[in-house]
PDB file of N, CA and C in Angstrom:
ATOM      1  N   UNK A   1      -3.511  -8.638   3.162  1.00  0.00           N
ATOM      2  CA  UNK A   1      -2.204  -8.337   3.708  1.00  0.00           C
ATOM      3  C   UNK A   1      -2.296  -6.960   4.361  1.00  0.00           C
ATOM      4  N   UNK A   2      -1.720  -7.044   5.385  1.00  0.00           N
ATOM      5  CA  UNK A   2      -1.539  -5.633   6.441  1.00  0.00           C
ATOM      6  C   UNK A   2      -0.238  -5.440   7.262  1.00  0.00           C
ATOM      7  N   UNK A   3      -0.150  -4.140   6.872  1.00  0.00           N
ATOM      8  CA  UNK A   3       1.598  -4.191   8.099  1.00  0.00           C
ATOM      9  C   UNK A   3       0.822  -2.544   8.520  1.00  0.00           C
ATOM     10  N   UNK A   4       1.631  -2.371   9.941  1.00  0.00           N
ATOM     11  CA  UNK A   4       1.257  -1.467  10.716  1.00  0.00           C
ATOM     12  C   UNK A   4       2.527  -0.969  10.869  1.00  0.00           C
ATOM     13  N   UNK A   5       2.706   0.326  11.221  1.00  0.00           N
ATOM     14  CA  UNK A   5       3.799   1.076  11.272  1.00  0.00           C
ATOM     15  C   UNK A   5       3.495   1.925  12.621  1.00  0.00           C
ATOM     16  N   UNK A   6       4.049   3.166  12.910  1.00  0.00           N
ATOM     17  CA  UNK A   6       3.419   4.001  13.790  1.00  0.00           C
ATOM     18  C   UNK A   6       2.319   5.084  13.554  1.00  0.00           C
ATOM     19  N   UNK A   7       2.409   5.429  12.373  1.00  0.00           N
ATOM     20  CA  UNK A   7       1.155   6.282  12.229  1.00  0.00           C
ATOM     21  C   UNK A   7       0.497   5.709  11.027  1.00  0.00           C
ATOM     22  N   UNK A   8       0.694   4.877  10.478  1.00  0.00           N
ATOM     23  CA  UNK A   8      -0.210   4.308   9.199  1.00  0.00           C
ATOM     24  C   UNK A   8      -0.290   3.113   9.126  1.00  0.00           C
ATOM     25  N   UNK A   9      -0.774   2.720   8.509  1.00  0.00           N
ATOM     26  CA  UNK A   9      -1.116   1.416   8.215  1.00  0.00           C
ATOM     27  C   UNK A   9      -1.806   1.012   6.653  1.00  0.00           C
ATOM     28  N   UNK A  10      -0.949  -0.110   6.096  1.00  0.00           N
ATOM     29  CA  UNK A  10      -1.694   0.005   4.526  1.00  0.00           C
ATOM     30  C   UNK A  10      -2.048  -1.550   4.740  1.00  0.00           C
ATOM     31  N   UNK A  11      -3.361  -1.804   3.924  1.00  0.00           N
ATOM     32  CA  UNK A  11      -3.965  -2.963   4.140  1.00  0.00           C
ATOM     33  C   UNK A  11      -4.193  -3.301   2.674  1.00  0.00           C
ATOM     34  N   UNK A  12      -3.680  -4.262   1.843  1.00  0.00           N
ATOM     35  CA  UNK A  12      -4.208  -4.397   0.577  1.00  0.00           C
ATOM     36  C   UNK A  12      -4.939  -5.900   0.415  1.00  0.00           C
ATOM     37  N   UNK A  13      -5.995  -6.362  -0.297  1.00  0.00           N
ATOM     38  CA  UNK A  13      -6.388  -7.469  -0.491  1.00  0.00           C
ATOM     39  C   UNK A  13      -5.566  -8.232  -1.308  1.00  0.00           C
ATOM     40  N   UNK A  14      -6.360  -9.686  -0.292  1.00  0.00           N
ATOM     41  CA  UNK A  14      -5.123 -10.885  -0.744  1.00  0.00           C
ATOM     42  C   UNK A  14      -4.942 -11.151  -2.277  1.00  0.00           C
ATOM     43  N   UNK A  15      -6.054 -10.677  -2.711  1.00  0.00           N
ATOM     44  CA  UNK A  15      -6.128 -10.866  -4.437  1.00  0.00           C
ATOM     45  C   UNK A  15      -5.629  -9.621  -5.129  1.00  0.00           C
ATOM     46  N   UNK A  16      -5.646  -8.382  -4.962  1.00  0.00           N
ATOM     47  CA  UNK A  16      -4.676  -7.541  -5.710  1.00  0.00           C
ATOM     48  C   UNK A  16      -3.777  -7.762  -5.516  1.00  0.00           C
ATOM     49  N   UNK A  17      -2.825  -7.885  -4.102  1.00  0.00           N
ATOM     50  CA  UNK A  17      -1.655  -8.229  -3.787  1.00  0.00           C
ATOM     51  C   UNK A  17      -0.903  -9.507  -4.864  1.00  0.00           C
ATOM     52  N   UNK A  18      -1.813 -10.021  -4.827  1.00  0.00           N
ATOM     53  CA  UNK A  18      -1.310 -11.615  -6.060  1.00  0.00           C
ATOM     54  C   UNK A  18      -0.920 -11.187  -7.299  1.00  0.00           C
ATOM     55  N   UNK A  19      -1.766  -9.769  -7.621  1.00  0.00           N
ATOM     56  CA  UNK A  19      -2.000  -9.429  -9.101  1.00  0.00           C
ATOM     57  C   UNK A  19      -0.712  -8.692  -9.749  1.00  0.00           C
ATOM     58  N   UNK A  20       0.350  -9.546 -10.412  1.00  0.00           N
ATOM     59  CA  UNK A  20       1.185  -8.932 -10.441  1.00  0.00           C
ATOM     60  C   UNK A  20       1.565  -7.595 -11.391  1.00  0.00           C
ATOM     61  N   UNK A  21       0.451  -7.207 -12.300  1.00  0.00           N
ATOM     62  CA  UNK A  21       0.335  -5.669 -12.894  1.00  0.00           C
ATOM     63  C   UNK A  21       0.007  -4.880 -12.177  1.00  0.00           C
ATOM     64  N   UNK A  22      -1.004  -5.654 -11.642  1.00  0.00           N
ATOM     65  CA  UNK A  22      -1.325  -4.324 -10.287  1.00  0.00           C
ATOM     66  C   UNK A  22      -0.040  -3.798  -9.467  1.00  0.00           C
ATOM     67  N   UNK A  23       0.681  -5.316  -9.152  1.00  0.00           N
ATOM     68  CA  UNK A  23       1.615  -5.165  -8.327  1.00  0.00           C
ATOM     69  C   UNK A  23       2.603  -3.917  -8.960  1.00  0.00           C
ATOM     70  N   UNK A  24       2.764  -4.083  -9.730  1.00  0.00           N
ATOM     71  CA  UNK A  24       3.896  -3.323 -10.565  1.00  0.00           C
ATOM     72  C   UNK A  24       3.613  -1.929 -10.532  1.00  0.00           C
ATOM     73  N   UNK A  25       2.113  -1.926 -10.659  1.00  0.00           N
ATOM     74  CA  UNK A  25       1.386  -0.305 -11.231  1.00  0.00           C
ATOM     75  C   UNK A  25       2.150   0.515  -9.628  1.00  0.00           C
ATOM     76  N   UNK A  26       1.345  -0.487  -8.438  1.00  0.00           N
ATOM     77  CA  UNK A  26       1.714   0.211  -7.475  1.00  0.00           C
ATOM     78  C   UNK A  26       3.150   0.270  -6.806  1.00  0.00           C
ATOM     79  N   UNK A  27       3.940  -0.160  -7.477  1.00  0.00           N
ATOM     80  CA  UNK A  27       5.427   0.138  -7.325  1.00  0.00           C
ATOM     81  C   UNK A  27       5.872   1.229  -7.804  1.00  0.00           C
ATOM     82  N   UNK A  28       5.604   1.182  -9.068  1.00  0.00           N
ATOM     83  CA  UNK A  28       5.657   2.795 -10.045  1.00  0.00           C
ATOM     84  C   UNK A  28       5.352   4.218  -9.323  1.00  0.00           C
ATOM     85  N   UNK A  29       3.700   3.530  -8.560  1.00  0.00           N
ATOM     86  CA  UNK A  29       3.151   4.958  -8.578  1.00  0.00           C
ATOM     87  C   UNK A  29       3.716   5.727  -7.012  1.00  0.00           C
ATOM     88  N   UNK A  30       4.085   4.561  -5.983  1.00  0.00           N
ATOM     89  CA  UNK A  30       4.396   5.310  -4.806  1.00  0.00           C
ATOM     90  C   UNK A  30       5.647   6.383  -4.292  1.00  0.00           C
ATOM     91  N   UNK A  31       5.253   7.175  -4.337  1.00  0.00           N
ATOM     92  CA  UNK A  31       6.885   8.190  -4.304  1.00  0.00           C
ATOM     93  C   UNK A  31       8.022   7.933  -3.176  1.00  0.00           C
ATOM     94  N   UNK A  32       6.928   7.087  -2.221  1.00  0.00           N
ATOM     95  CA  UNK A  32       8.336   6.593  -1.119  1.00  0.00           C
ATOM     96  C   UNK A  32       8.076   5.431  -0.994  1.00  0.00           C
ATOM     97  N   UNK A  33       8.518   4.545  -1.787  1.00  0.00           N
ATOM     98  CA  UNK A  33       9.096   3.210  -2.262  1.00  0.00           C
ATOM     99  C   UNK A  33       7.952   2.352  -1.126  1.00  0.00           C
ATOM    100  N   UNK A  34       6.251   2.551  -0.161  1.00  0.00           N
ATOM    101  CA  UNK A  34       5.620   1.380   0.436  1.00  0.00           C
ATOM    102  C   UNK A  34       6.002   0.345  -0.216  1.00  0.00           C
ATOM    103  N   UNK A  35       5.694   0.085  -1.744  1.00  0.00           N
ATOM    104  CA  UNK A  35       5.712  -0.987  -2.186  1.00  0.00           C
ATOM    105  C   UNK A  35       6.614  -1.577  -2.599  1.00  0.00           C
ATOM    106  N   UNK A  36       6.619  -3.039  -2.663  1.00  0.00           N
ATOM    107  CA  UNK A  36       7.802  -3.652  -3.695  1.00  0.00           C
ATOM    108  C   UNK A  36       7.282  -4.813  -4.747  1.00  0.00           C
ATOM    109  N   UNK A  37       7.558  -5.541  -5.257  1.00  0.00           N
ATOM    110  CA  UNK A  37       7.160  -6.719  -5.915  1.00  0.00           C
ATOM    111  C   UNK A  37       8.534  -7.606  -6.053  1.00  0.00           C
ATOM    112  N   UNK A  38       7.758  -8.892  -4.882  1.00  0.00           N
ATOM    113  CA  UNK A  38       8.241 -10.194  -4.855  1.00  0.00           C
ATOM    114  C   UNK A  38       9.203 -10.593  -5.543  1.00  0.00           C
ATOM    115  N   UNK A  39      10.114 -11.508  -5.774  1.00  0.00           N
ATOM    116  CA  UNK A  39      10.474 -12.233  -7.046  1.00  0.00           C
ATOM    117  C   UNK A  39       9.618 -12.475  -8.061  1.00  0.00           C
ATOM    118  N   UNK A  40       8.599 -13.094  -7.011  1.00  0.00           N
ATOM    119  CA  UNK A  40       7.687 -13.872  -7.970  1.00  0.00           C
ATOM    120  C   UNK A  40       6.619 -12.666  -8.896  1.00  0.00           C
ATOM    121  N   UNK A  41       6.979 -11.441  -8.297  1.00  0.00           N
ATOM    122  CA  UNK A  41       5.903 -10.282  -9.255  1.00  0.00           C
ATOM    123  C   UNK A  41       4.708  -9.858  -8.434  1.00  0.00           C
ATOM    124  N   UNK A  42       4.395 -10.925  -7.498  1.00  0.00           N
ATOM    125  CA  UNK A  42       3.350 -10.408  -6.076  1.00  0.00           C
ATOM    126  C   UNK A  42       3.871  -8.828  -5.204  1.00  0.00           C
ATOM    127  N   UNK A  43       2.853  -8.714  -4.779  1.00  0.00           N
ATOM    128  CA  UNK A  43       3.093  -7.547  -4.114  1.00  0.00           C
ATOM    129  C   UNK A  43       3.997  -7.284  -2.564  1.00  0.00           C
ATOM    130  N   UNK A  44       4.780  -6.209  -2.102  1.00  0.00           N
ATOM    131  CA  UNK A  44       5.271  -6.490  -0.866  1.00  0.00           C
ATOM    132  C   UNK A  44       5.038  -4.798  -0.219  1.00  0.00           C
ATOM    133  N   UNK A  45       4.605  -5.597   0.975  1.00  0.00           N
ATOM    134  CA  UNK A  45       4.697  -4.028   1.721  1.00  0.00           C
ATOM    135  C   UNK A  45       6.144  -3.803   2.183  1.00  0.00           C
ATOM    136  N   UNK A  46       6.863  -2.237   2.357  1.00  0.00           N
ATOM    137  CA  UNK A  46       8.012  -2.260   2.867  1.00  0.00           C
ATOM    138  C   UNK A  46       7.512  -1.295   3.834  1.00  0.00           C
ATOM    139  N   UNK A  47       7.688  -2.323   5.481  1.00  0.00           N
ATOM    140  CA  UNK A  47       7.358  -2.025   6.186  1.00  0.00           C
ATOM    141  C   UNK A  47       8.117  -0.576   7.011  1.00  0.00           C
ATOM    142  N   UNK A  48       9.315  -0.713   6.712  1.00  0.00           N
ATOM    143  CA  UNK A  48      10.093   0.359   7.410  1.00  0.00           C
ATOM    144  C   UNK A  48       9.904   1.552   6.433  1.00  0.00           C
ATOM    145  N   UNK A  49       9.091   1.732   5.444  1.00  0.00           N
ATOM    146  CA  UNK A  49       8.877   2.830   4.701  1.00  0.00           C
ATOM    147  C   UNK A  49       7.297   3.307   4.655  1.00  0.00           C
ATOM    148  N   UNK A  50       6.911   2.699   6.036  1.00  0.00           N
ATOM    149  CA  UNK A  50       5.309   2.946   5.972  1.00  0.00           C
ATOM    150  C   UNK A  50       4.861   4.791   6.022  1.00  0.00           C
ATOM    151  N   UNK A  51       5.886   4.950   7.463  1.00  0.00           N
ATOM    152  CA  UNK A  51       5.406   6.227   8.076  1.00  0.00           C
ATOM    153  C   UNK A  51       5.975   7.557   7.214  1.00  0.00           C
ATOM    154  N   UNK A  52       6.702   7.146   6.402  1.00  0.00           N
ATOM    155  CA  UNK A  52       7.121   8.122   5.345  1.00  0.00           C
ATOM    156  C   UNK A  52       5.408   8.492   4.112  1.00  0.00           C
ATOM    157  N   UNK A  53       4.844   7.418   4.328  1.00  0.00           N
ATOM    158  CA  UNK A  53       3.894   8.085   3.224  1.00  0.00           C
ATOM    159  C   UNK A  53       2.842   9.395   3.661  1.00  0.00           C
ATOM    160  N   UNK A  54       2.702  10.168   2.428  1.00  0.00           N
ATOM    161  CA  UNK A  54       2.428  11.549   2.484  1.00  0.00           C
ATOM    162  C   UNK A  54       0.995  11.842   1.875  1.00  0.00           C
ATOM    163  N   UNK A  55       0.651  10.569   2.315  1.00  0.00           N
ATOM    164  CA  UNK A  55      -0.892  10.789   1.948  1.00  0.00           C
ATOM    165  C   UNK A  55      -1.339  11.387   0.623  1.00  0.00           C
ATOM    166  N   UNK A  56      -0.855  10.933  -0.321  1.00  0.00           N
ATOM    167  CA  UNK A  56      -0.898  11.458  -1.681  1.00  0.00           C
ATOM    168  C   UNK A  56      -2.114  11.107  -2.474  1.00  0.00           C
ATOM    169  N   UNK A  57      -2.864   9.708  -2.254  1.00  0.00           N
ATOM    170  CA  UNK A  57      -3.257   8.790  -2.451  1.00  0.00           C
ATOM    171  C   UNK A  57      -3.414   8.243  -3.871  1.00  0.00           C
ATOM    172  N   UNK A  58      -2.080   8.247  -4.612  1.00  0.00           N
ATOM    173  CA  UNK A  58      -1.742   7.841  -5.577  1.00  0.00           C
ATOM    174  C   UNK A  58      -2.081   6.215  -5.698  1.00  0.00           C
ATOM    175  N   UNK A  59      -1.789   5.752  -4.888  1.00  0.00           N
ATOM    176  CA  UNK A  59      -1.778   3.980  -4.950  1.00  0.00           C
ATOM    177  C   UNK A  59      -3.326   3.744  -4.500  1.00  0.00           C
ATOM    178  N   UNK A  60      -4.308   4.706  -4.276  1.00  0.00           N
ATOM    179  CA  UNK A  60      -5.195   4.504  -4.007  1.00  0.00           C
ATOM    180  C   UNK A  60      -6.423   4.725  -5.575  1.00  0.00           C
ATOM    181  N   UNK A  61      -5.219   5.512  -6.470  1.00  0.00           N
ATOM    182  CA  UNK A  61      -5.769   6.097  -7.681  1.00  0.00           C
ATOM    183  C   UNK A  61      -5.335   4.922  -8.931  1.00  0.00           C
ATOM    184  N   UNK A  62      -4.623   4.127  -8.408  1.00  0.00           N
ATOM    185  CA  UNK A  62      -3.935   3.159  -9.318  1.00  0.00           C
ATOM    186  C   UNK A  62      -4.632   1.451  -8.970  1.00  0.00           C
ATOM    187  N   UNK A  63      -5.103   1.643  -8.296  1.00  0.00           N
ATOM    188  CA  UNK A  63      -5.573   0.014  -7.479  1.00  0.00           C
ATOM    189  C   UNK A  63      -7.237   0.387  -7.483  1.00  0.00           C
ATOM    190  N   UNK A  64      -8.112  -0.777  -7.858  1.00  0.00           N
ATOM    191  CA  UNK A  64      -9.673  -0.723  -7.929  1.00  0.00           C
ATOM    192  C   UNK A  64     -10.085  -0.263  -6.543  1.00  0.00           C
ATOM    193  N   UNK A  65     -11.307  -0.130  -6.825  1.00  0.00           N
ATOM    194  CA  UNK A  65     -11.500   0.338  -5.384  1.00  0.00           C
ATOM    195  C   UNK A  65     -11.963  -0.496  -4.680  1.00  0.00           C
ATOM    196  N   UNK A  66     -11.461  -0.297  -2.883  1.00  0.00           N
ATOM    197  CA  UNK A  66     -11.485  -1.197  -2.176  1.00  0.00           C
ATOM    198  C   UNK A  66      -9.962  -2.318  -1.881  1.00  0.00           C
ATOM    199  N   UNK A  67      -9.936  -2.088  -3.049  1.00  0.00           N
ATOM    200  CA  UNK A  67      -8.329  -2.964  -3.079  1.00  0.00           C
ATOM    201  C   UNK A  67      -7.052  -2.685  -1.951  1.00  0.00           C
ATOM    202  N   UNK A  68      -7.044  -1.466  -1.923  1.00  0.00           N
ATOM    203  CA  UNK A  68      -5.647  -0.556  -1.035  1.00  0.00           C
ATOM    204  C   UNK A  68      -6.500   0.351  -0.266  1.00  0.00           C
ATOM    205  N   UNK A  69      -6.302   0.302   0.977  1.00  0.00           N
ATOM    206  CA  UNK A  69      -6.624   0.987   2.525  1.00  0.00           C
ATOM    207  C   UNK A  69      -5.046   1.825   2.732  1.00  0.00           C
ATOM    208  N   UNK A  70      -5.274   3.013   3.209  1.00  0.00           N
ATOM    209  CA  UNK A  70      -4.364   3.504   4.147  1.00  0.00           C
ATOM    210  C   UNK A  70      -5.257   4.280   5.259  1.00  0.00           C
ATOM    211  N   UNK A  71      -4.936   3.601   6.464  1.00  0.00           N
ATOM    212  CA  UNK A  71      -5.183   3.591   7.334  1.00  0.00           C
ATOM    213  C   UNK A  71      -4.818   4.440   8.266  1.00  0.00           C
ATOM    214  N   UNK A  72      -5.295   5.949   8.794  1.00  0.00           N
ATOM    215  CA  UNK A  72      -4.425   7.341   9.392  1.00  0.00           C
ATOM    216  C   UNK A  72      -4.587   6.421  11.088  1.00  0.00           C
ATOM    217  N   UNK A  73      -3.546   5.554  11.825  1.00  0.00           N
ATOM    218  CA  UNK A  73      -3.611   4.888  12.886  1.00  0.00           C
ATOM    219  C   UNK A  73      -4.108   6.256  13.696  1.00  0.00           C
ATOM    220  N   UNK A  74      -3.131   7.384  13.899  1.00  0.00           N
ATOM    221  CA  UNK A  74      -3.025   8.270  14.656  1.00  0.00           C
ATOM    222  C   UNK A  74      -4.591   9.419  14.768  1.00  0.00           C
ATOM    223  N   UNK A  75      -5.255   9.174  13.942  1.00  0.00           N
ATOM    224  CA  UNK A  75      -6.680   9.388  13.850  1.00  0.00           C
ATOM    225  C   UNK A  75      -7.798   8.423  13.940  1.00  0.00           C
ATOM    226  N   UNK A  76      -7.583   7.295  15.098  1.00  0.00           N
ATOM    227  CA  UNK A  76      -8.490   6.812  15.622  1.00  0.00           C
ATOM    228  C   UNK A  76      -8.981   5.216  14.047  1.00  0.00           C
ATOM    229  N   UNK A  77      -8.080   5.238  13.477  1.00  0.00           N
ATOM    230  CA  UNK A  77      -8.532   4.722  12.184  1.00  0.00           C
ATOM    231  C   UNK A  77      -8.973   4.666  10.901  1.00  0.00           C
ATOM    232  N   UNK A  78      -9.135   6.247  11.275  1.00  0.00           N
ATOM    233  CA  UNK A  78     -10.154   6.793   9.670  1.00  0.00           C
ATOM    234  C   UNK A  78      -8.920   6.706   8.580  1.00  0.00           C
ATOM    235  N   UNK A  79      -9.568   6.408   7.426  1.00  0.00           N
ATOM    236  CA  UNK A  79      -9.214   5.848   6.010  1.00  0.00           C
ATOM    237  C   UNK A  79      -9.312   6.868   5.073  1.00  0.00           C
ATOM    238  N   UNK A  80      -8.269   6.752   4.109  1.00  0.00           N
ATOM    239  CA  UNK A  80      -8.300   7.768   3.154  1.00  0.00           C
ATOM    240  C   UNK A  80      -9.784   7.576   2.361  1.00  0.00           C
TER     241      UNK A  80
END
């Protein structure tokens, strides 16, 4: 799963995204609400809250690695 915003972009795999503790962990941990979880407990990007993130890389400290990309668009692509 990937949503693009104007300066970021978060890309998470289709299998953490499913994982609904994970899902949860990374709801908890983001300070400007990227994430949400589904009804169903799956993961959701909230897209209109992309360009607010502050590069903290909290959700990057909470998710295995490889799992969660944030993507600096405005720097050619490079990744936290």
């Amino acid at each position: 799963m990937r949503k693009d915003a104007l300066f970021i972009a978060v890309e998470v795999d289709d299998q953490a995204a499913a994982d609904t503790a994970l899902a949860k962990k990374l709801t908890e941990a983001c300070p400007v609400d990227i994430y949400a979880q589904a009804a169903d407990g799956t993961l959701e990007i909230v897209e209109q809250n992309l360009d607010e993130c502050v590069l903290c890389r909290l959700c990057l400290d909470a998710s295995p690695d490889g799992a969660v990309k944030i993507i600096k668009l405005y720097d050619d692509g490079a990744t936290l």
